[in-house]
C-alpha atoms as a PDB file:
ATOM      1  CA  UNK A   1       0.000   0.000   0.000  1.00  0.00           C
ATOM      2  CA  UNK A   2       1.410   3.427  -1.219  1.00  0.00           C
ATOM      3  CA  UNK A   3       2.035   6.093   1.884  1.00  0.00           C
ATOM      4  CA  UNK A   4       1.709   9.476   0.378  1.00  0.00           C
ATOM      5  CA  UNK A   5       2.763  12.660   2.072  1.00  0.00           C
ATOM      6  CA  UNK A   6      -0.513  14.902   2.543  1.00  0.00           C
ATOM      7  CA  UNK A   7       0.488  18.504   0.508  1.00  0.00           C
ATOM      8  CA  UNK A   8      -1.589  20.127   3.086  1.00  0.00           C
ATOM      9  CA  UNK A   9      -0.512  18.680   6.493  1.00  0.00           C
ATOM     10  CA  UNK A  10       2.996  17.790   5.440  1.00  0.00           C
ATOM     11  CA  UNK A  11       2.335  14.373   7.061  1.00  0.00           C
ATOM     12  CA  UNK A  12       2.356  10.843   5.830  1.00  0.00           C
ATOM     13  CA  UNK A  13      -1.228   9.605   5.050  1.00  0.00           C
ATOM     14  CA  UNK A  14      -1.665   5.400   5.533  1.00  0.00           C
ATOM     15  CA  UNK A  15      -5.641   5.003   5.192  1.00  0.00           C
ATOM     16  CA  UNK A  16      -5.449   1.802   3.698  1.00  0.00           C
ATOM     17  CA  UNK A  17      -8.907   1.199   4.313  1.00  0.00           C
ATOM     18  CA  UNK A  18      -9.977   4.283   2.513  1.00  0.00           C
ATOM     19  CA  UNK A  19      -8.376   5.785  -0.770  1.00  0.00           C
ATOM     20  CA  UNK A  20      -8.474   9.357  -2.347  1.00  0.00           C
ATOM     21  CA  UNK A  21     -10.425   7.823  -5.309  1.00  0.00           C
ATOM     22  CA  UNK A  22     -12.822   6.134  -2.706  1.00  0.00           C
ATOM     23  CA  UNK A  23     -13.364   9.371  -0.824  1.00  0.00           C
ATOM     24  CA  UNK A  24     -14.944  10.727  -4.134  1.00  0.00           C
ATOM     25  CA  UNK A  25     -17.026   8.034  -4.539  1.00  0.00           C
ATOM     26  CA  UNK A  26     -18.179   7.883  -1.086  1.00  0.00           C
ATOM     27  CA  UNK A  27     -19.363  11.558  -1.113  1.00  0.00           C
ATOM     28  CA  UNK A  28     -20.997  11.455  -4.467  1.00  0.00           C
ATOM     29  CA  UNK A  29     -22.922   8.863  -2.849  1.00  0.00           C
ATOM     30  CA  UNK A  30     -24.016  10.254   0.380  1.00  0.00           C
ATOM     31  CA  UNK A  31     -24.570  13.944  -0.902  1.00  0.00           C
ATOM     32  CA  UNK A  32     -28.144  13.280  -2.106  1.00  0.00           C
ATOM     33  CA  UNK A  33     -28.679  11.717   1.213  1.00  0.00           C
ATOM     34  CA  UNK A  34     -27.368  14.575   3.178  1.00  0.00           C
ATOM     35  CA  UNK A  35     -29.475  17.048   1.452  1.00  0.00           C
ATOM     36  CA  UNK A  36     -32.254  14.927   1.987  1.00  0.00           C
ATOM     37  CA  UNK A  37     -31.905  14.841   5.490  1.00  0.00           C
ATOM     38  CA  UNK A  38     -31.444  19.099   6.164  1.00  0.00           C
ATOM     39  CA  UNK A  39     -34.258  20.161   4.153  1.00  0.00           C
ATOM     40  CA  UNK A  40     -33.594  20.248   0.825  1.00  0.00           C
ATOM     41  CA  UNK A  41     -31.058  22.649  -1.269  1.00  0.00           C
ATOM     42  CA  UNK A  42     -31.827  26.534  -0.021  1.00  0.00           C
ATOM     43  CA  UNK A  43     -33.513  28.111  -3.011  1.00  0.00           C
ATOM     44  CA  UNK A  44     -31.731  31.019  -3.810  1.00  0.00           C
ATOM     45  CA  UNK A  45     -29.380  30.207  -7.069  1.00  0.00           C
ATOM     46  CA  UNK A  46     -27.914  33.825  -6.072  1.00  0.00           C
ATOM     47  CA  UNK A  47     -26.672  33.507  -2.516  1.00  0.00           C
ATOM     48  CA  UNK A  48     -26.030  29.339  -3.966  1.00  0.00           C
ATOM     49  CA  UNK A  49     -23.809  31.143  -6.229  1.00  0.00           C
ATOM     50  CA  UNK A  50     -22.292  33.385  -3.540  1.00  0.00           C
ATOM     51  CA  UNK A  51     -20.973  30.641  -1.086  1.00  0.00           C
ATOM     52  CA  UNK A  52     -19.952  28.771  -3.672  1.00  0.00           C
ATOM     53  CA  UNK A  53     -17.986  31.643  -5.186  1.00  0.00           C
ATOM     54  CA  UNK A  54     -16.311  32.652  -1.749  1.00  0.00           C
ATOM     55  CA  UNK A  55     -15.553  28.976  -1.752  1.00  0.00           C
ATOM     56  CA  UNK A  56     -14.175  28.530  -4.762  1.00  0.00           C
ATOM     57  CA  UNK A  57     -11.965  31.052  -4.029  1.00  0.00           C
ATOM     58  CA  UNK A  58     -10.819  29.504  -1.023  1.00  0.00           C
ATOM     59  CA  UNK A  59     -10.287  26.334  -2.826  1.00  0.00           C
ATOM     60  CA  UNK A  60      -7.977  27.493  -5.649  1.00  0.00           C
ATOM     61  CA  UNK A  61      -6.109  28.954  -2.798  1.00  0.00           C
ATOM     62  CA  UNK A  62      -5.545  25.117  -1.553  1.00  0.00           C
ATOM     63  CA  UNK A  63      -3.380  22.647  -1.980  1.00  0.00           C
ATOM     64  CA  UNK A  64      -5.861  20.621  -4.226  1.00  0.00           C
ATOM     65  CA  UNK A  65      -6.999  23.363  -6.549  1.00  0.00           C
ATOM     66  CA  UNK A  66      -7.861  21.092  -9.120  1.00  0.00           C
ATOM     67  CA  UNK A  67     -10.214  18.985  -6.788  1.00  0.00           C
ATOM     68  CA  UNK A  68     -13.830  18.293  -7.262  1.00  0.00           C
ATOM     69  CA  UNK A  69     -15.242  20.837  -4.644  1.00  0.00           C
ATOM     70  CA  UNK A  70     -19.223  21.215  -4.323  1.00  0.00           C
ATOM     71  CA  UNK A  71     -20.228  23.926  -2.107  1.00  0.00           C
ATOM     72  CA  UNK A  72     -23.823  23.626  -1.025  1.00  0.00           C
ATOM     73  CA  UNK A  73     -26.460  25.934   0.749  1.00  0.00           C
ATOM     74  CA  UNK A  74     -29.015  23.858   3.303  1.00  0.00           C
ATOM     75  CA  UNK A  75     -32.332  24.655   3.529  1.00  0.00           C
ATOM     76  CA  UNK A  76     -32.311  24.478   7.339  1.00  0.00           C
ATOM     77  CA  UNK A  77     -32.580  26.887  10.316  1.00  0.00           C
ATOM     78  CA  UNK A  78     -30.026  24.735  12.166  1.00  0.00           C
ATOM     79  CA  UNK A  79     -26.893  26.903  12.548  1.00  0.00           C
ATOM     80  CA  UNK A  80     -24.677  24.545  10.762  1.00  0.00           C
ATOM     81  CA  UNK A  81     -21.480  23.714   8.248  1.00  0.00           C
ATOM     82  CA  UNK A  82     -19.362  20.818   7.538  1.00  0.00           C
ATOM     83  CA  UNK A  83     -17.832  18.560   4.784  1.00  0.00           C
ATOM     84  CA  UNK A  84     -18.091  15.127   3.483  1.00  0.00           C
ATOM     85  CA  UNK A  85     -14.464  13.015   2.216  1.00  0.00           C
ATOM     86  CA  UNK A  86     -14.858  13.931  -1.910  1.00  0.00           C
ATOM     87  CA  UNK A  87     -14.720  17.766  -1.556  1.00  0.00           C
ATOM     88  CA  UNK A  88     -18.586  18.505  -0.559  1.00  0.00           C
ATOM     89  CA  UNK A  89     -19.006  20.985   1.746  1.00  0.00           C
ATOM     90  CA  UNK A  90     -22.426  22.079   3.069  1.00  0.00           C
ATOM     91  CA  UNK A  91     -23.135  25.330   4.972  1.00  0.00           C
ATOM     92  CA  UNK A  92     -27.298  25.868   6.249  1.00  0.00           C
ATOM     93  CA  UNK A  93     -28.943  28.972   5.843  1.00  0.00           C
ATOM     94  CA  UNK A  94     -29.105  29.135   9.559  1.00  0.00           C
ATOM     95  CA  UNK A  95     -25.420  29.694  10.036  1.00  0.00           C
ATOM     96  CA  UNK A  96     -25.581  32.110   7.201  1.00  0.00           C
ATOM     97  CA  UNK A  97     -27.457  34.729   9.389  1.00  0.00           C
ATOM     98  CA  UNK A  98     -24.678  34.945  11.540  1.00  0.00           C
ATOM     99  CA  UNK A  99     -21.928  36.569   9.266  1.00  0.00           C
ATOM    100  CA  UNK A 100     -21.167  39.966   9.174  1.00  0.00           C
ATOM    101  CA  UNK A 101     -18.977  39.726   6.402  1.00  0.00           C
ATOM    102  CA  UNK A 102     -17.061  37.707   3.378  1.00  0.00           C
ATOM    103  CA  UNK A 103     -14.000  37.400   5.596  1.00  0.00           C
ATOM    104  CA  UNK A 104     -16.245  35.233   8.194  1.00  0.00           C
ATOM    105  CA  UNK A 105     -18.089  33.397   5.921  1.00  0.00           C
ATOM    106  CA  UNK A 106     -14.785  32.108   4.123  1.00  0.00           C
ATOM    107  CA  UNK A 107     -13.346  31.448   7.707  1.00  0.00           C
ATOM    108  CA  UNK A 108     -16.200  28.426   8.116  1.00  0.00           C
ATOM    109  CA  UNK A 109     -15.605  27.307   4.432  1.00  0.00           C
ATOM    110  CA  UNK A 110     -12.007  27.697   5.031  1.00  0.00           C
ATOM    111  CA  UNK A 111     -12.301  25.143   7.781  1.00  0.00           C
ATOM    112  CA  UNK A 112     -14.578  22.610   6.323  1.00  0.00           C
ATOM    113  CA  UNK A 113     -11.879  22.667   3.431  1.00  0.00           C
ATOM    114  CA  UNK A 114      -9.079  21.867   5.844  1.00  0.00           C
ATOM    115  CA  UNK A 115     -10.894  18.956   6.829  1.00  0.00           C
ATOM    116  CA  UNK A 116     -11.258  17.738   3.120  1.00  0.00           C
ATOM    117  CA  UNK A 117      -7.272  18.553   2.623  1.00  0.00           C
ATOM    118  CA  UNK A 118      -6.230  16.665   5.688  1.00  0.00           C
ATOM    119  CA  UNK A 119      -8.332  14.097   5.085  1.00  0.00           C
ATOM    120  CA  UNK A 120      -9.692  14.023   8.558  1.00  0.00           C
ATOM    121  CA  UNK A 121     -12.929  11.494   7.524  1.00  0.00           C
ATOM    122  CA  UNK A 122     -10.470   8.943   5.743  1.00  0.00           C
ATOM    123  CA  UNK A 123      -8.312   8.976   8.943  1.00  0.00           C
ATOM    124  CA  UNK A 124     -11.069   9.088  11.343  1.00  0.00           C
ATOM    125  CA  UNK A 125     -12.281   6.133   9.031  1.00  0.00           C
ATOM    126  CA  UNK A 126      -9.369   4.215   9.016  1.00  0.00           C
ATOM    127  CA  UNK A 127      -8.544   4.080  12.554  1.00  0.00           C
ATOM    128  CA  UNK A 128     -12.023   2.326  13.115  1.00  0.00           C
ATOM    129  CA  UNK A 129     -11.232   0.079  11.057  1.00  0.00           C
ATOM    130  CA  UNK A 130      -8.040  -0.730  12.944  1.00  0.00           C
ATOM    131  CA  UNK A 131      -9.725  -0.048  16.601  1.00  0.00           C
ATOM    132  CA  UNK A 132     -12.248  -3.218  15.060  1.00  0.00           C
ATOM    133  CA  UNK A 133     -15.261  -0.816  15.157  1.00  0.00           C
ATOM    134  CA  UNK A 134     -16.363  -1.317  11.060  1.00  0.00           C
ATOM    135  CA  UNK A 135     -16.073  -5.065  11.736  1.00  0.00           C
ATOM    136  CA  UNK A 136     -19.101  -5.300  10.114  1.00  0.00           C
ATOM    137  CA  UNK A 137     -17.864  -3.337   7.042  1.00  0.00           C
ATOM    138  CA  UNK A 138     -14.175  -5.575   6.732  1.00  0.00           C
ATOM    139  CA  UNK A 139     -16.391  -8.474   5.744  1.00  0.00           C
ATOM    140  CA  UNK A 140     -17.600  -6.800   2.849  1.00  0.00           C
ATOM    141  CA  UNK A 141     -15.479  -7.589  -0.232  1.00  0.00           C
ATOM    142  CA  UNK A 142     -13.837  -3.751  -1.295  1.00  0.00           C
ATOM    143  CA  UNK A 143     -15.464  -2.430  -4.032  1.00  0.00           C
ATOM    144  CA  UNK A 144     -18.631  -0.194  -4.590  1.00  0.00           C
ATOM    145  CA  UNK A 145     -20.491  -2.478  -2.402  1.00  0.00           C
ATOM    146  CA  UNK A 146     -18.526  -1.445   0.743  1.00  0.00           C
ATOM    147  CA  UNK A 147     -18.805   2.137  -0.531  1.00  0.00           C
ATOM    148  CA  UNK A 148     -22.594   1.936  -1.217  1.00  0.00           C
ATOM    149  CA  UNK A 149     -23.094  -0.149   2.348  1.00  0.00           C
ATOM    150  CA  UNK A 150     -20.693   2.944   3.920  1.00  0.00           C
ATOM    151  CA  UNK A 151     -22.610   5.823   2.464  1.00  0.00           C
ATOM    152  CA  UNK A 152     -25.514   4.271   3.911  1.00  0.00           C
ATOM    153  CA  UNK A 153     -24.354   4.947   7.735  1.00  0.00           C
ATOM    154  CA  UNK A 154     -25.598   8.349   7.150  1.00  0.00           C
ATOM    155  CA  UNK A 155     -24.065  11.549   7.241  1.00  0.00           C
ATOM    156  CA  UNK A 156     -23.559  11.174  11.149  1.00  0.00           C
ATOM    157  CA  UNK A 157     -20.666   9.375  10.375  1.00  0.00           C
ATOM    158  CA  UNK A 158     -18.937  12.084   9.130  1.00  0.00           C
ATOM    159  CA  UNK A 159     -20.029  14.879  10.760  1.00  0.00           C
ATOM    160  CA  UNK A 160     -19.133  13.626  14.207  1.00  0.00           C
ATOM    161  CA  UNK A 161     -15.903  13.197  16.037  1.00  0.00           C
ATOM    162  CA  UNK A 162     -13.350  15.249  14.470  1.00  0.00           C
ATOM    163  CA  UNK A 163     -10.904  15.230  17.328  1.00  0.00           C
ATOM    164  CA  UNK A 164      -8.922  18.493  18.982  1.00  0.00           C
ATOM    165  CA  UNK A 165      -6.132  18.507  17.166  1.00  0.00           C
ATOM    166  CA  UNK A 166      -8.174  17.615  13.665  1.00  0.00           C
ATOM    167  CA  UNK A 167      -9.830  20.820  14.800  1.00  0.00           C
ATOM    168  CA  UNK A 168      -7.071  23.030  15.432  1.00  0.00           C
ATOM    169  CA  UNK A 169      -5.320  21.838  12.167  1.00  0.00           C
ATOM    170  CA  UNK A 170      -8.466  23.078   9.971  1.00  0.00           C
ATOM    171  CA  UNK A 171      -8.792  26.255  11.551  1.00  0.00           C
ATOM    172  CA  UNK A 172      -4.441  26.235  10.642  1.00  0.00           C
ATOM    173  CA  UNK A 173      -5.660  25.213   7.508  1.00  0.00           C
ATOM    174  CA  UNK A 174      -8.817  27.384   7.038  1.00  0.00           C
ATOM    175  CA  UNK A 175      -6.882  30.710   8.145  1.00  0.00           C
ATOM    176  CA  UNK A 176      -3.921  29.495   5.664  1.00  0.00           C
ATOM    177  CA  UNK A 177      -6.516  29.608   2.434  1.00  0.00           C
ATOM    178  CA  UNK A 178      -7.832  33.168   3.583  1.00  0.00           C
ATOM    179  CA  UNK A 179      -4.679  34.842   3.697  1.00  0.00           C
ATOM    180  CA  UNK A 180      -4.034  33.108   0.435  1.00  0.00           C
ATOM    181  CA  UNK A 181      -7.254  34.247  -1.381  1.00  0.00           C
ATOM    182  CA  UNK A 182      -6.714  38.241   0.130  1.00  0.00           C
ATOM    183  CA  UNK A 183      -8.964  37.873   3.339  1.00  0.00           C
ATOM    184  CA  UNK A 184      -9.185  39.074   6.965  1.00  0.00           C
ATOM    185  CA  UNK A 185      -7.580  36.272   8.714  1.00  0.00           C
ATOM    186  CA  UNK A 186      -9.076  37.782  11.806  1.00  0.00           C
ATOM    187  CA  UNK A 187     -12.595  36.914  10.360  1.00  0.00           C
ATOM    188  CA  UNK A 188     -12.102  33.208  12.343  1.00  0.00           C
ATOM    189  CA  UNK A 189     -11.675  34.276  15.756  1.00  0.00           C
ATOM    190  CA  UNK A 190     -15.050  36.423  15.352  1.00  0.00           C
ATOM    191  CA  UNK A 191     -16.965  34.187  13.561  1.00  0.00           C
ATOM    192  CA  UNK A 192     -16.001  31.418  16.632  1.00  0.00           C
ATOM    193  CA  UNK A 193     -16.770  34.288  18.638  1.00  0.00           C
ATOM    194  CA  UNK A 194     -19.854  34.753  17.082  1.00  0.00           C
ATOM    195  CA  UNK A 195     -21.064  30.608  17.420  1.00  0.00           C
ATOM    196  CA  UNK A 196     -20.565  30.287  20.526  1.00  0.00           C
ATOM    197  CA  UNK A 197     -22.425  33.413  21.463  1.00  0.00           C
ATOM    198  CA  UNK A 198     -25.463  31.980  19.674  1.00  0.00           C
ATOM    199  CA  UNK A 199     -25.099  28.213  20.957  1.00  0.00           C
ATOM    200  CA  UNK A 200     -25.127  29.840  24.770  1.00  0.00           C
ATOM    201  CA  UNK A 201     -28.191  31.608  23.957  1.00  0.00           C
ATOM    202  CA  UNK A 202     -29.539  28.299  22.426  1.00  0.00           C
ATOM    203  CA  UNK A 203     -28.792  26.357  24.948  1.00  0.00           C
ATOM    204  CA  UNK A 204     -30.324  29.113  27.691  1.00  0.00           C
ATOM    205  CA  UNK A 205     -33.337  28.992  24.947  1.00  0.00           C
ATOM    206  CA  UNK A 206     -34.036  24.820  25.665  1.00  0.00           C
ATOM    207  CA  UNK A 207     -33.424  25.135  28.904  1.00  0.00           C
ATOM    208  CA  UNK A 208     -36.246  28.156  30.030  1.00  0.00           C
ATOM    209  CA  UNK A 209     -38.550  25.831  27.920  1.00  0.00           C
ATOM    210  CA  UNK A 210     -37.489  22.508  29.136  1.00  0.00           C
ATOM    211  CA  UNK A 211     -36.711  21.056  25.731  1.00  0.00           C
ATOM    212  CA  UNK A 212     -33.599  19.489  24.140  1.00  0.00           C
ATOM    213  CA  UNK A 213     -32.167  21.042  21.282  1.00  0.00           C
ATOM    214  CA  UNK A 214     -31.225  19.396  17.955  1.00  0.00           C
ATOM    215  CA  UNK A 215     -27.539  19.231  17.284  1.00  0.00           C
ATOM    216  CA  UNK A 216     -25.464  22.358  15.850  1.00  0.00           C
ATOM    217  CA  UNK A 217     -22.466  23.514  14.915  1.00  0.00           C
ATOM    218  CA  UNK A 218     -20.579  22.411  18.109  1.00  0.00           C
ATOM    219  CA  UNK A 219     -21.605  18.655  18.005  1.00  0.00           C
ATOM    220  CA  UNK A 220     -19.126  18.524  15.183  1.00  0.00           C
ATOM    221  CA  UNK A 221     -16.640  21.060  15.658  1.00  0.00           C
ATOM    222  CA  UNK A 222     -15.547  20.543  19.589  1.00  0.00           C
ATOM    223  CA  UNK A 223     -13.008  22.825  21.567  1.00  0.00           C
ATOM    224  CA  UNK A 224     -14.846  26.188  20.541  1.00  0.00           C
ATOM    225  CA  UNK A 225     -13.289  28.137  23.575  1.00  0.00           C
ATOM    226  CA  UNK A 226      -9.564  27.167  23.090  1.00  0.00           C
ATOM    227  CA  UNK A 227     -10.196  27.438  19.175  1.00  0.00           C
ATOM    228  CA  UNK A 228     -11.294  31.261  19.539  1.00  0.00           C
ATOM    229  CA  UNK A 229      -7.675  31.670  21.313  1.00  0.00           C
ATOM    230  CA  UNK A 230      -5.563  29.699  19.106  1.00  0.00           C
ATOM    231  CA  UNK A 231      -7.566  31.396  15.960  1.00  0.00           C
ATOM    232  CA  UNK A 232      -6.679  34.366  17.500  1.00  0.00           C
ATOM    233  CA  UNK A 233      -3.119  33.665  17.351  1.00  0.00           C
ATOM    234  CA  UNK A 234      -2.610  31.980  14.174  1.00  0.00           C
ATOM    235  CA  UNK A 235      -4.430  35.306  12.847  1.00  0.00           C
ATOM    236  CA  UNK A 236      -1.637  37.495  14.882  1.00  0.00           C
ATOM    237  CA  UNK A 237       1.212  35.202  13.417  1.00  0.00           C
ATOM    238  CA  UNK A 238       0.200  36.319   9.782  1.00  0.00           C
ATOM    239  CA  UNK A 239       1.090  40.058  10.056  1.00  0.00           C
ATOM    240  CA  UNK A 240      -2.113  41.336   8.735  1.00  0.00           C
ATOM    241  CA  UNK A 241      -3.255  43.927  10.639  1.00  0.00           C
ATOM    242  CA  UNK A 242      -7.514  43.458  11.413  1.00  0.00           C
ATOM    243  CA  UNK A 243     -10.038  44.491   9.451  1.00  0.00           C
ATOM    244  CA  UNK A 244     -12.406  47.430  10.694  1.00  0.00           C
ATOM    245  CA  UNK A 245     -14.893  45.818  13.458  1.00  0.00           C
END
C-alpha cells in the first residue's frame, strides 16, 4: 500500500482502508442523502452562487486546486457547516445569518476545506477500522459495495468526532486559504466568537422551555473556547493587521 505525504498537512497519510479515489465516490454517494436529510437545497441560485464563489476562491487557494469541490447551501434553520471526504461541503442557511462579512463566511468554508485537505474522515475512518469498530464493514469484499453499504451509515458518520487537534489543524488550515485568497484572517476568531455566542443563547433557549435542542455547529466542531484563542493567534502570526470591526 502506497504512503503518500498529505500537501496540506505535510504528514504521511496510511488510510489503507480508505483511498483518495474512494473518498470521491463515497461523497458522491451520500450527498443526495445529506441534502435529503437538512431540508432540501436553499432556493436562492444567487446567494447558492455566492458561497460557492467565496468557496471557490478559497479552494484554488488550496493545496488541491484542481479537486472536485461542491459547495452547497441547506435549507435548514439549524446553525450549521461541515464537509463530506470527496470535496462537498455544506453550509445551512441558519449559520448564514450569523456573518457579518465575506471574511467570516470564508473562515467556516475555510475550515470545512481543511478537513477535506487533511483528510480528517479517511483517517477518522481508518482508525475504526483498525480499533475493530467497522467489523461489520471488513467483511464486505472492497469495491462499490462497501462504498454503497458505507454511504448508507448516514451523514452522522462524518459529521461527528473530528478530534482536537483535527480541529485546530483546519482552523491552521482554514486561516492558511484566507490569507491566500486576500482575506481578513481575523474573520475566524469572530466568527467562533460569534457561534458560541449563539449556541449559549440556544442552549439558555431549551433550557427556560425545558426542551432538548437538535444538534449544531458544536456537536461537530468541539473545543470552541480554546479554538477562539488559538484562531486568535494563528491570525496574529500572519502580520495582517484586522479588518475594521
Amino acid at each position: 500500500l502506497a504512503i503518500r505525504v498529505n500537501p496540506a498537512t505535510g504528514k504521511r497519510d496510511f488510510t489503507p482502508f480508505m483511498s483518495p479515489g474512494q473518498e470521491v465516490q463515497v461523497g458522491k454517494e451520500t450527498h443526495p442523502q445529506v441534502i435529503a436529510e437538512h431540508g432540501g437545497v436553499y432556493d436562492d441560485p444567487k446567494i447558492g452562487g455566492y458561497v460557492a464563489s467565496v468557496g471557490g476562491r478559497l479552494a484554488a487557494n488550496s493545496e488541491m486546486t484542481d479537486y472536485p469541490f461542491t459547495f452547497t447551501v441547506l435549507n435548514s434553520p439549524i446553525v450549521n457547516a461541515f464537509a463530506l471526504p470527496g470535496g462537498y461541503v455544506y453550509v445551512t442557511r441558519g449559520i448564514l445569518a450569523l456573518f457579518n462579512d465575506e471574511a467570516e463566511l470564508a473562515s467556516v468554508l475555510g475550515h470545512e476545506i481543511g478537513h477535506v485537505t487533511a483528510r480528517h474522515t479517511a483517517k477518522r475512518y481508518n482508525q475504526s477500522m483498525f480499533a475493530g469498530l467497522g467489523g461489520a464493514i471488513l467483511g464486505i469484499a472492497t469495491g462499490s459495495q462497501a462504498l454503497s453499504q458505507l454511504a448508507n451509515y448516514g451523514s452522522q458518520l462524518y459529521l461527528l468526532g473530528y478530534s482536537r487537534d483535527q480541529e485546530y489543524q483546519s482552523d491552521e488550515l482554514g486561516i492558511r486559504y484566507m490569507i491566500k485568497a486576500g482575506y481578513d484572517p481575523f474573520g475566524s476568531p469572530d466568527m467562533l466568537r460569534a457561534l458560541l455566542a449563539q449556541d449559549q443563547l440556544e442552549t439558555l433557549i431549551a433550557q427556560r422551555q425545558n426542551s432538548e435542542r437538535p444538534p449544531e455547529f458544536f456537536s461537530t466542531h468541539p473545543n470552541t473556547e480554546n479554538r477562539v484563542q488559538r484562531a486568535t493567534e494563528l491570525a496574529k502570526t500572519t502580520g495582517v493587521q484586522p479588518g475594521p470591526r
